[in-house]
Protein backbone atom coordinates (compact mmCIF):
# COMPACT_ATOMS: atom_id res chain seq x y z
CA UNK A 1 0.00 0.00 0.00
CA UNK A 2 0.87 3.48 -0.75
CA UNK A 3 0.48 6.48 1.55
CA UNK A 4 -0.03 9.75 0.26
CA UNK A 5 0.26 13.40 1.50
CA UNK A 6 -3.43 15.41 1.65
CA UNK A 7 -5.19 18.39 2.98
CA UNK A 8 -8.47 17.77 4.09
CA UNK A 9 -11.42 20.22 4.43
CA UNK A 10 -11.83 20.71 7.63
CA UNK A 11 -10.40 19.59 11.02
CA UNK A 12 -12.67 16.98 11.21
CA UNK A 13 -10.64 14.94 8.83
CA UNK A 14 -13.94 13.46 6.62
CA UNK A 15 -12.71 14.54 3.31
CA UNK A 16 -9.89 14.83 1.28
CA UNK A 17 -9.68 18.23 -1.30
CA UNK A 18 -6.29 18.31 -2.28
CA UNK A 19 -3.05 16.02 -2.37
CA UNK A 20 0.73 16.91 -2.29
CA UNK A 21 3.67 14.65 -4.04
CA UNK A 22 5.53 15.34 -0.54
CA UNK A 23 5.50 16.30 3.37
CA UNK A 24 3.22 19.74 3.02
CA UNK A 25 4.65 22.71 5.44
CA UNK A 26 1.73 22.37 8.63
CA UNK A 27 2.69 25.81 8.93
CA UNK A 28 1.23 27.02 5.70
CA UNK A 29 -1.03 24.39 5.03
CA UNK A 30 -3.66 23.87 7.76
CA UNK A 31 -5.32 19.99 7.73
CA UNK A 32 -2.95 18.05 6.45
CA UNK A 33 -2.04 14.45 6.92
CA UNK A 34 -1.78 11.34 4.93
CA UNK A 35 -4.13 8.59 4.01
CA UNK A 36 -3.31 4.78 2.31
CA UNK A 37 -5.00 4.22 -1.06
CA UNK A 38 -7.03 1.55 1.21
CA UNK A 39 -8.82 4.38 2.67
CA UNK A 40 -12.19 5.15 1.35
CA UNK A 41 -11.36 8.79 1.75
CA UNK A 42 -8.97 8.76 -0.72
CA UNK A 43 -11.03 6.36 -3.01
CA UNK A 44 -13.96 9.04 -2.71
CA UNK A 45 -11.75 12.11 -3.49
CA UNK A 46 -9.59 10.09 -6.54
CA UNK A 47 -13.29 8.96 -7.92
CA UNK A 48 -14.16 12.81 -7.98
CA UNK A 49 -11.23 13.81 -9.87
CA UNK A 50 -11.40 11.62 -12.45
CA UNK A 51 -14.84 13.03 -13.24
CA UNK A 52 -12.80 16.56 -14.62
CA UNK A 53 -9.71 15.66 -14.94
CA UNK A 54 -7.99 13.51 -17.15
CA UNK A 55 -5.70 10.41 -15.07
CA UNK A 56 -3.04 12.05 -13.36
CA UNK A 57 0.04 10.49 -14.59
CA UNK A 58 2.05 8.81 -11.24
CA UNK A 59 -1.05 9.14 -8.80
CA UNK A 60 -2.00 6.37 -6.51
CA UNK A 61 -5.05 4.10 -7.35
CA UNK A 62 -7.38 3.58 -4.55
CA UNK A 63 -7.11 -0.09 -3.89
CA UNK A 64 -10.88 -0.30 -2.72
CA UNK A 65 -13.82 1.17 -4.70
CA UNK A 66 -16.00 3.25 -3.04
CA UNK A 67 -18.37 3.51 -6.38
């Protein structure tokens, strides 16, 4: 499994709306932490970017499907 660097939307941790290819500064960037690709989080948020966005080359799959 993978685990990847993301900002969530709130404190509350529910969901993911942005990602970073490393360690984010917690000093500039409030909410961060990382996720697996098991977690349904970051199933949910990849599923919504693929709706706009063409597959970003190098970004992790989910390995569950949240669909």
């Amino acid at each position: 499994m993978t685990t990847i660097n993301v900002q969530f939307a709130d404190s509350t941790q529910t969901a993911i709306v942005s990602f970073f290819s490393g360690a984010p500064d917690p000093e500039f960037w409030s909410n961060c932490g990382t996720v697996d690709t098991s977690d349904p989080r970051w199933a949910a948020y990849y599923a919504e970017q693929q709706k706009f966005f063409p597959p970003i080359r190098g970004l992790p799959e989910p390995t569950i499907d949240v669909t």
